[in-house]
PDB file of N, CA and C in Angstrom:
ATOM      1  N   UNK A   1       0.847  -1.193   0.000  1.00  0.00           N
ATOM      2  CA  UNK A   1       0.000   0.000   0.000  1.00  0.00           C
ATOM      3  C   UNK A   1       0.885   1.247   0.000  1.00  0.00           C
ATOM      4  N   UNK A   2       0.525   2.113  -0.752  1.00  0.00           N
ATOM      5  CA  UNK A   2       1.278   3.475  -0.767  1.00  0.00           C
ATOM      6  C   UNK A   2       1.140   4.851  -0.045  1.00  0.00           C
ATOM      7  N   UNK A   3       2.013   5.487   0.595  1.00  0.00           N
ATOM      8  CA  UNK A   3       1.682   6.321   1.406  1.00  0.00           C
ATOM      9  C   UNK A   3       0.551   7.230   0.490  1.00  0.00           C
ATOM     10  N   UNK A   4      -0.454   8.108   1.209  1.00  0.00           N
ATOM     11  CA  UNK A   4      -1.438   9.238   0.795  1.00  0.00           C
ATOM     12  C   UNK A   4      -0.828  10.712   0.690  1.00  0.00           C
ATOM     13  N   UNK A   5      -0.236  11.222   0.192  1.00  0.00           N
ATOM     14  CA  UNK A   5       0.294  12.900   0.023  1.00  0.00           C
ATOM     15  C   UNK A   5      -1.102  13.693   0.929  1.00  0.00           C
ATOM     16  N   UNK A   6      -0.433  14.143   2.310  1.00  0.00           N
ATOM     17  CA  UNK A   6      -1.126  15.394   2.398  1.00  0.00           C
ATOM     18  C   UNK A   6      -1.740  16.803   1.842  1.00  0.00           C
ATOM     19  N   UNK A   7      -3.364  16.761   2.059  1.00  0.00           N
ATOM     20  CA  UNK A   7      -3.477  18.031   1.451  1.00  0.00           C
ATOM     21  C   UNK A   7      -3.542  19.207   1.857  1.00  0.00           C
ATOM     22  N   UNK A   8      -2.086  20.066   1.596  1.00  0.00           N
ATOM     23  CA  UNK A   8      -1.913  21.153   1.965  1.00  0.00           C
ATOM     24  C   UNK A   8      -2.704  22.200   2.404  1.00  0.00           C
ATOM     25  N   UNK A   9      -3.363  22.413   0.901  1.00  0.00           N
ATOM     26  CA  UNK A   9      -4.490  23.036   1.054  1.00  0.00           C
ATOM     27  C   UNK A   9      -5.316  22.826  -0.511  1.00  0.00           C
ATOM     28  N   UNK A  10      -6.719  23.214  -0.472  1.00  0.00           N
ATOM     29  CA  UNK A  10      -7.760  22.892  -1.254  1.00  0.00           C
ATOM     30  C   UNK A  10      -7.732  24.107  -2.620  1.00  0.00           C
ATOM     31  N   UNK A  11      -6.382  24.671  -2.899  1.00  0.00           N
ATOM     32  CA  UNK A  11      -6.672  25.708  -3.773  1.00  0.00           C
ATOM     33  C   UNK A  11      -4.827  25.236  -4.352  1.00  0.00           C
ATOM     34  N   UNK A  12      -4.638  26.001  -5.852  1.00  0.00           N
ATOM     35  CA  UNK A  12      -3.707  26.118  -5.978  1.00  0.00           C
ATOM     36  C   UNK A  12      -3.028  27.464  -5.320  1.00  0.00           C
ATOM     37  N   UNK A  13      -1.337  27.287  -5.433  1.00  0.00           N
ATOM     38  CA  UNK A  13      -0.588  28.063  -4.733  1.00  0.00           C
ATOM     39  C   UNK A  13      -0.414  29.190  -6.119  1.00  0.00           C
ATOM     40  N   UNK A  14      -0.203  30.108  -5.630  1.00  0.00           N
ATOM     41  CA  UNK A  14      -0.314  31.349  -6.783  1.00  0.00           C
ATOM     42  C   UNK A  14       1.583  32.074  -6.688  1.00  0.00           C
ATOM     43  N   UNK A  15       2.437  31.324  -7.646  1.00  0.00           N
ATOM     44  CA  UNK A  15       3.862  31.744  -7.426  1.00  0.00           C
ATOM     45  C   UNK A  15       4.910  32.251  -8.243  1.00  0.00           C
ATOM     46  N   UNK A  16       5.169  32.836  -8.233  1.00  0.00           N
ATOM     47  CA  UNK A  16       6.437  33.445  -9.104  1.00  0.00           C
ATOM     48  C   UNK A  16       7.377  33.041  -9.687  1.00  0.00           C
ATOM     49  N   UNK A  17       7.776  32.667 -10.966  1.00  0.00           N
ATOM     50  CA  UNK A  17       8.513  32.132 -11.218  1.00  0.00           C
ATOM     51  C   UNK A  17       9.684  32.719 -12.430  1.00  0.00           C
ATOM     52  N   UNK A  18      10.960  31.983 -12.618  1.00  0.00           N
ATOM     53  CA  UNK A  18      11.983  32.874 -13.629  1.00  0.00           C
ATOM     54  C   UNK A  18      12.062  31.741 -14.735  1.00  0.00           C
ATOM     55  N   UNK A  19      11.659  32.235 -15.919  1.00  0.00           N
ATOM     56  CA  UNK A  19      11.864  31.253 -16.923  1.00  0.00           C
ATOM     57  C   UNK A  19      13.343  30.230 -16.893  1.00  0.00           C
ATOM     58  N   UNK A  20      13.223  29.141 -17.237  1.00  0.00           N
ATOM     59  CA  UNK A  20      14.497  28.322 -17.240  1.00  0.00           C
ATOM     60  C   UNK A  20      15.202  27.936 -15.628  1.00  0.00           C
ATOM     61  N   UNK A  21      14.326  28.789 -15.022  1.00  0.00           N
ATOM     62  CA  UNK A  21      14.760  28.085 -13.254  1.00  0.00           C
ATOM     63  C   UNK A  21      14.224  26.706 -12.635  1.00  0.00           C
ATOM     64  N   UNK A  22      15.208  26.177 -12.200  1.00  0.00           N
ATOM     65  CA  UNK A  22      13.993  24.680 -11.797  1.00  0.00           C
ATOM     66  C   UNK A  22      13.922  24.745  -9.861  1.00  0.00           C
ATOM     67  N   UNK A  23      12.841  24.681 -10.234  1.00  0.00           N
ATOM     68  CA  UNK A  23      11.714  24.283  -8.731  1.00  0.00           C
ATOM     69  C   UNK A  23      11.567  22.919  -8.176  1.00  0.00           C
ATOM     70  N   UNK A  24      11.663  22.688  -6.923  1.00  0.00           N
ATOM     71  CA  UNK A  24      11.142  21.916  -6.245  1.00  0.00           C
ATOM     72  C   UNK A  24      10.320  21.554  -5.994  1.00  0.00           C
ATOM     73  N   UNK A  25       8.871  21.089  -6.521  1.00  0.00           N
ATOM     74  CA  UNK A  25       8.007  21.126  -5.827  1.00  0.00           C
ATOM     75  C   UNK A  25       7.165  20.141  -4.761  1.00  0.00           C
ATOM     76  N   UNK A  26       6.420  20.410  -3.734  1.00  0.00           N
ATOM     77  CA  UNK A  26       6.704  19.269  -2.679  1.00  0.00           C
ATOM     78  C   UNK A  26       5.641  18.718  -3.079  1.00  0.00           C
ATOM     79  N   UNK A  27       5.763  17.117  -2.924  1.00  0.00           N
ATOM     80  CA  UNK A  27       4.695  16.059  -3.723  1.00  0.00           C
ATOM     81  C   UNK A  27       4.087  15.174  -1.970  1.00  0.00           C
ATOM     82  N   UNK A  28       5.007  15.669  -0.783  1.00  0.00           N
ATOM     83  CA  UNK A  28       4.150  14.917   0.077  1.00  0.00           C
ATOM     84  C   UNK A  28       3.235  15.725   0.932  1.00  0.00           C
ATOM     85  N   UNK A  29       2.783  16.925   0.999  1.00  0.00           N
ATOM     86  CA  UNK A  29       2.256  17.804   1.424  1.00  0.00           C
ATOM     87  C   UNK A  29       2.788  18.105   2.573  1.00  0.00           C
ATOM     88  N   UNK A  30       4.001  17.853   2.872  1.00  0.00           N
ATOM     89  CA  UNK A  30       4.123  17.990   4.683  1.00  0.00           C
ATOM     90  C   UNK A  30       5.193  19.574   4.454  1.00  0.00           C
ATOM     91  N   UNK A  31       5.391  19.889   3.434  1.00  0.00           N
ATOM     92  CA  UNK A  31       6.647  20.790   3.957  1.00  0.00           C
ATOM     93  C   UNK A  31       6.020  22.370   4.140  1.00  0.00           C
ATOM     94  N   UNK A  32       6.709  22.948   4.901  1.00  0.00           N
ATOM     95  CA  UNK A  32       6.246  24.125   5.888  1.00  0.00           C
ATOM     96  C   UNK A  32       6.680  25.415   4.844  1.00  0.00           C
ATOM     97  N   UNK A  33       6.717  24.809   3.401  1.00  0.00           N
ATOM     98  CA  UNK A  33       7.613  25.971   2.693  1.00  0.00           C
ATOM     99  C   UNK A  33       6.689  26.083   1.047  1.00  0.00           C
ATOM    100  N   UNK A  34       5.284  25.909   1.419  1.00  0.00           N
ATOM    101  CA  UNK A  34       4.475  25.133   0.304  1.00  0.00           C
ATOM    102  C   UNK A  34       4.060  26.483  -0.872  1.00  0.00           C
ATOM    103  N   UNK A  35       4.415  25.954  -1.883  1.00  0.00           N
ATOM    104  CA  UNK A  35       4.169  24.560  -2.555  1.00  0.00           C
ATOM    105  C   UNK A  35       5.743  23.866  -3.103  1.00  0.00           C
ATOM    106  N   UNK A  36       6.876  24.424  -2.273  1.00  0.00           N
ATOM    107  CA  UNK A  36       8.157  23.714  -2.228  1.00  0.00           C
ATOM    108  C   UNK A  36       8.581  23.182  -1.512  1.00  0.00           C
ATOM    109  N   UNK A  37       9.489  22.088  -1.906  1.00  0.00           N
ATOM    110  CA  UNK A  37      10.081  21.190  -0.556  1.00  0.00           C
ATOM    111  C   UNK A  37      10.940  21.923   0.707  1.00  0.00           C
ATOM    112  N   UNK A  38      11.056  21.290   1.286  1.00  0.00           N
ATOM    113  CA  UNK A  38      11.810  22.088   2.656  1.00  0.00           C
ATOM    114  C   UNK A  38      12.335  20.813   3.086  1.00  0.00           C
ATOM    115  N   UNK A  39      11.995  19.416   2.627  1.00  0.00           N
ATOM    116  CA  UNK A  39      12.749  18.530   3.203  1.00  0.00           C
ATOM    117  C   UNK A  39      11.768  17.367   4.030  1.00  0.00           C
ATOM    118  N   UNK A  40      10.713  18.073   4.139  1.00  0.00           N
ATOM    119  CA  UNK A  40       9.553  17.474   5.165  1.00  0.00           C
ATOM    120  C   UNK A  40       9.503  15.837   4.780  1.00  0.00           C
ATOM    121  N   UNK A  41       9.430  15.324   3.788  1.00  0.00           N
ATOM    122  CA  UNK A  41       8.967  14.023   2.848  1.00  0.00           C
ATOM    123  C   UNK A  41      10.605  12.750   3.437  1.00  0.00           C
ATOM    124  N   UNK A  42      11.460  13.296   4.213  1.00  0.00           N
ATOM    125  CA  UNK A  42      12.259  12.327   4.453  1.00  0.00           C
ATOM    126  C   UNK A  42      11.996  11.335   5.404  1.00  0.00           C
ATOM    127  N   UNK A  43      11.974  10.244   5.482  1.00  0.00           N
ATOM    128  CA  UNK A  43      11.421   9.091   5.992  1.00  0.00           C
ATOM    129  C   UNK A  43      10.089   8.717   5.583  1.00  0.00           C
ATOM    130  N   UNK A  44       9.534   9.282   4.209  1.00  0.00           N
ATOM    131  CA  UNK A  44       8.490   8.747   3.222  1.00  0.00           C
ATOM    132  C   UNK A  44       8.969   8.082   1.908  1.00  0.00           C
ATOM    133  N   UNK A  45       7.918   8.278   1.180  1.00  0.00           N
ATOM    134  CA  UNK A  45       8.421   6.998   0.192  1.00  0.00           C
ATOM    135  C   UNK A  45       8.401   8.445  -1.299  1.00  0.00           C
ATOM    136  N   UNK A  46       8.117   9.527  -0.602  1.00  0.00           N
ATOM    137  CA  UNK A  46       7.754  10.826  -1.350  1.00  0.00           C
ATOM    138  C   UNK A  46       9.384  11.377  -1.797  1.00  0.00           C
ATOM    139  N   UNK A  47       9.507  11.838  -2.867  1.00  0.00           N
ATOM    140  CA  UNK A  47      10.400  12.908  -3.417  1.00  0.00           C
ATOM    141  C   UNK A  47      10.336  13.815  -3.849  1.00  0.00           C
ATOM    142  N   UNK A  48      10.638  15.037  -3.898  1.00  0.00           N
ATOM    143  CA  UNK A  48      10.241  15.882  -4.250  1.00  0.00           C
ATOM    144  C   UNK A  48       9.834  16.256  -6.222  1.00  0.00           C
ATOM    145  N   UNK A  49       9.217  16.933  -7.095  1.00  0.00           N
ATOM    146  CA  UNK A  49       9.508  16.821  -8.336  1.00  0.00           C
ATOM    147  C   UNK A  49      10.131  18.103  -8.880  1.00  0.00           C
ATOM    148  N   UNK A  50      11.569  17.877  -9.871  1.00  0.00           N
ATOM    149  CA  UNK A  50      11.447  19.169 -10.219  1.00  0.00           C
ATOM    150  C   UNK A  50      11.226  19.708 -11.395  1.00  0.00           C
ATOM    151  N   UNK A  51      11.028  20.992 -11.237  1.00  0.00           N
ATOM    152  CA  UNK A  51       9.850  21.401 -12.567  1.00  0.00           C
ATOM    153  C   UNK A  51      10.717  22.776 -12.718  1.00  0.00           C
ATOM    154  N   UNK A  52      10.750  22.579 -14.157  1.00  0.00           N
ATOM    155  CA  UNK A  52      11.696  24.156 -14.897  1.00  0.00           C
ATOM    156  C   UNK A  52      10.479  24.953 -15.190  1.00  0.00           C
ATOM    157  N   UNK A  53      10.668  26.344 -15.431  1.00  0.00           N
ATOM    158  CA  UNK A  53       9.930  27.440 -15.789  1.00  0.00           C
ATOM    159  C   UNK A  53      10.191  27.302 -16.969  1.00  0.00           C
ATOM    160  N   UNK A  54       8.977  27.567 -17.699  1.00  0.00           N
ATOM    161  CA  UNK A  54       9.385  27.599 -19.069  1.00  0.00           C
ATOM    162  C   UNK A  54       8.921  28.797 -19.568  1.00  0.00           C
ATOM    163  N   UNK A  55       8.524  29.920 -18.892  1.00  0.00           N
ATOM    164  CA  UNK A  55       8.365  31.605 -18.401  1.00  0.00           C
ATOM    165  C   UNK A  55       8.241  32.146 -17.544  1.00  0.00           C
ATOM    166  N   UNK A  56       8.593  32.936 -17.665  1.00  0.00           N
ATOM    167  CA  UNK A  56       8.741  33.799 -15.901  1.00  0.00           C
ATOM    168  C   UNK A  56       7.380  34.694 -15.870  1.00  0.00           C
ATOM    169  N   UNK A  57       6.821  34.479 -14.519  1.00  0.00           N
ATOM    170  CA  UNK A  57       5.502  34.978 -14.178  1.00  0.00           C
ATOM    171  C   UNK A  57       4.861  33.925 -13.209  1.00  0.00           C
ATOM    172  N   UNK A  58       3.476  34.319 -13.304  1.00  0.00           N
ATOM    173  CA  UNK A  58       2.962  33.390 -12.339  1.00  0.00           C
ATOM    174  C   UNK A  58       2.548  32.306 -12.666  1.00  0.00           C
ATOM    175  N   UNK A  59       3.099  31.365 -12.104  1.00  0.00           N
ATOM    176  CA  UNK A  59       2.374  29.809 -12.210  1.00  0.00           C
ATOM    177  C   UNK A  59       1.390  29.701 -10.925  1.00  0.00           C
ATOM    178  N   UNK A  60       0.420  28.219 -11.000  1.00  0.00           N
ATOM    179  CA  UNK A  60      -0.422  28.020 -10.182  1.00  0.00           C
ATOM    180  C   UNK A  60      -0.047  26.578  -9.821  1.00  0.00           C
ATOM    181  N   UNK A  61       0.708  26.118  -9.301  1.00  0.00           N
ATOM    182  CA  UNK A  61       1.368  25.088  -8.560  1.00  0.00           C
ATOM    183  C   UNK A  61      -0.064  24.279  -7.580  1.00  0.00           C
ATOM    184  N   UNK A  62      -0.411  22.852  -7.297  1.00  0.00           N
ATOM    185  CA  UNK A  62      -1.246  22.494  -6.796  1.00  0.00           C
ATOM    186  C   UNK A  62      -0.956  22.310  -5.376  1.00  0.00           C
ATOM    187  N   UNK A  63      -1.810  22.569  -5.103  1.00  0.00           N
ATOM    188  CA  UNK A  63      -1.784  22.241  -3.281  1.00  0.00           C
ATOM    189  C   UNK A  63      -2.154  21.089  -2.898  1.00  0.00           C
ATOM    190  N   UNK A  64      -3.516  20.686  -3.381  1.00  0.00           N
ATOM    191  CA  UNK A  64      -3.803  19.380  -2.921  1.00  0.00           C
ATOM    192  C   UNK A  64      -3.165  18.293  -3.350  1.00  0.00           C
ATOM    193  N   UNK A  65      -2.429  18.337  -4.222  1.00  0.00           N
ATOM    194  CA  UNK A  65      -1.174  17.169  -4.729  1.00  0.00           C
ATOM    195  C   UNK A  65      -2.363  16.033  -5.293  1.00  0.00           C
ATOM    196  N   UNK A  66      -3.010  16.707  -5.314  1.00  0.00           N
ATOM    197  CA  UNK A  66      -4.047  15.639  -6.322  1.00  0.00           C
ATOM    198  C   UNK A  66      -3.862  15.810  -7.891  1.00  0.00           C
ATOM    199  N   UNK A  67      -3.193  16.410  -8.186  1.00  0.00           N
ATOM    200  CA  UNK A  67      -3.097  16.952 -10.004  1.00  0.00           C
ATOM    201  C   UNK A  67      -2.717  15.995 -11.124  1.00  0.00           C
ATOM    202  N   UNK A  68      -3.012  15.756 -12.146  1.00  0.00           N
ATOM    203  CA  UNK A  68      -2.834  15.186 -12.993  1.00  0.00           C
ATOM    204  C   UNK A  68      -1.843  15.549 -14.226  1.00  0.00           C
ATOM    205  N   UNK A  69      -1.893  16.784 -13.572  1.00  0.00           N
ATOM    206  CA  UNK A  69      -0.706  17.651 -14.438  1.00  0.00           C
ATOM    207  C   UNK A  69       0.374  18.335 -14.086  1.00  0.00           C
ATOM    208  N   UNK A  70       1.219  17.264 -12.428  1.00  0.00           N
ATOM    209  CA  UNK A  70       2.347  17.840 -11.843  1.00  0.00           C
ATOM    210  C   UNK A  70       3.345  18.616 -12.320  1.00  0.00           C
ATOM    211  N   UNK A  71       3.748  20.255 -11.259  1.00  0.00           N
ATOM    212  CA  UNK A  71       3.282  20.487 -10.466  1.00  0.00           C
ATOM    213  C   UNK A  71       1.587  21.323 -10.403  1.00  0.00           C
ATOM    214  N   UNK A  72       1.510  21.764 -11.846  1.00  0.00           N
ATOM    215  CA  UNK A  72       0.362  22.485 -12.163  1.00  0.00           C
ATOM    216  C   UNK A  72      -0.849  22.386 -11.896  1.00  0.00           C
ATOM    217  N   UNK A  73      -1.587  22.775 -10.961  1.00  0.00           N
ATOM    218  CA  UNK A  73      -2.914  23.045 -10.532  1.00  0.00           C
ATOM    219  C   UNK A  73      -3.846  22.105 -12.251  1.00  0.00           C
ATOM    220  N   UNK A  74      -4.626  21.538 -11.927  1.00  0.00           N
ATOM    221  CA  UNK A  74      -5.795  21.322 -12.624  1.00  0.00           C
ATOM    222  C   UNK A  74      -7.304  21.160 -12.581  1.00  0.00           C
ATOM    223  N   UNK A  75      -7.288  21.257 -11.246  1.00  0.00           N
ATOM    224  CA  UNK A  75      -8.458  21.787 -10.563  1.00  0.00           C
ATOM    225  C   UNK A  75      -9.554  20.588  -9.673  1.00  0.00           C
ATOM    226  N   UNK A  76      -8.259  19.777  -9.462  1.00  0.00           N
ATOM    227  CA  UNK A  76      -8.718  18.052  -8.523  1.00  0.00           C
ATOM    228  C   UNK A  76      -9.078  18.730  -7.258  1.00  0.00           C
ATOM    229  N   UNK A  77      -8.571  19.684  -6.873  1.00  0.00           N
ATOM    230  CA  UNK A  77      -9.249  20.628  -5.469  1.00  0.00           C
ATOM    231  C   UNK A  77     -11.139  20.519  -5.569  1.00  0.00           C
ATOM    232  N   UNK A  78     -11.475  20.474  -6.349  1.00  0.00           N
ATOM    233  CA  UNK A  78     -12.849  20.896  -6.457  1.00  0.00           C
ATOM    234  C   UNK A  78     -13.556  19.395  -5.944  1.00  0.00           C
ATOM    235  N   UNK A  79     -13.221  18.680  -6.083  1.00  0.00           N
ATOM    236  CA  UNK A  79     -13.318  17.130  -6.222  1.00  0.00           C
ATOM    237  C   UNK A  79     -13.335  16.749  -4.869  1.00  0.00           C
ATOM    238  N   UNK A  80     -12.541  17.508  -3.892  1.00  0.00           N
ATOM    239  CA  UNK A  80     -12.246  16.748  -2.217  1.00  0.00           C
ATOM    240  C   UNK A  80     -13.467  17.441  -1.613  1.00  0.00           C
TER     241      UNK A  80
END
């Protein structure tokens, strides 16, 4: 059986980003630095994913780690 990713929260995260920079983003919901890792996911079976900008501006990163289109919000929030 596989661990469940905490849900952060029920909305995407609204974040800034620099084209060609790569992000962390946290896939077990535990880290205190959301919607990036901080490290929280060690002693899970979770890793973090990382994701390049492919423009600088705002992305919408998912919170509930329910997405189908990691890290990008797709709107599985509506669903819990």
């Amino acid at each position: 059986m596989s661990e469940e990713a905490i849900v952060a929260q029920k909305a995407p995260y609204q974040v800034e980003v620099v084209e060609g920079k790569t992000y962390h983003w946290c896939t077990c919901g535990r880290s205190s630095k959301q919607p990036f890792c901080d490290g929280s996911h060690q002693g899970t079976s979770f890793v973090p994913l990382s994701y390049t900008a492919d423009k600088t501006g705002s992305a919408y990163l998912c919170g509930c780690k329910k997405t189908a289109n990691q890290p990008q919000c797709d709107g599985s929030h509506k669903a819990l």
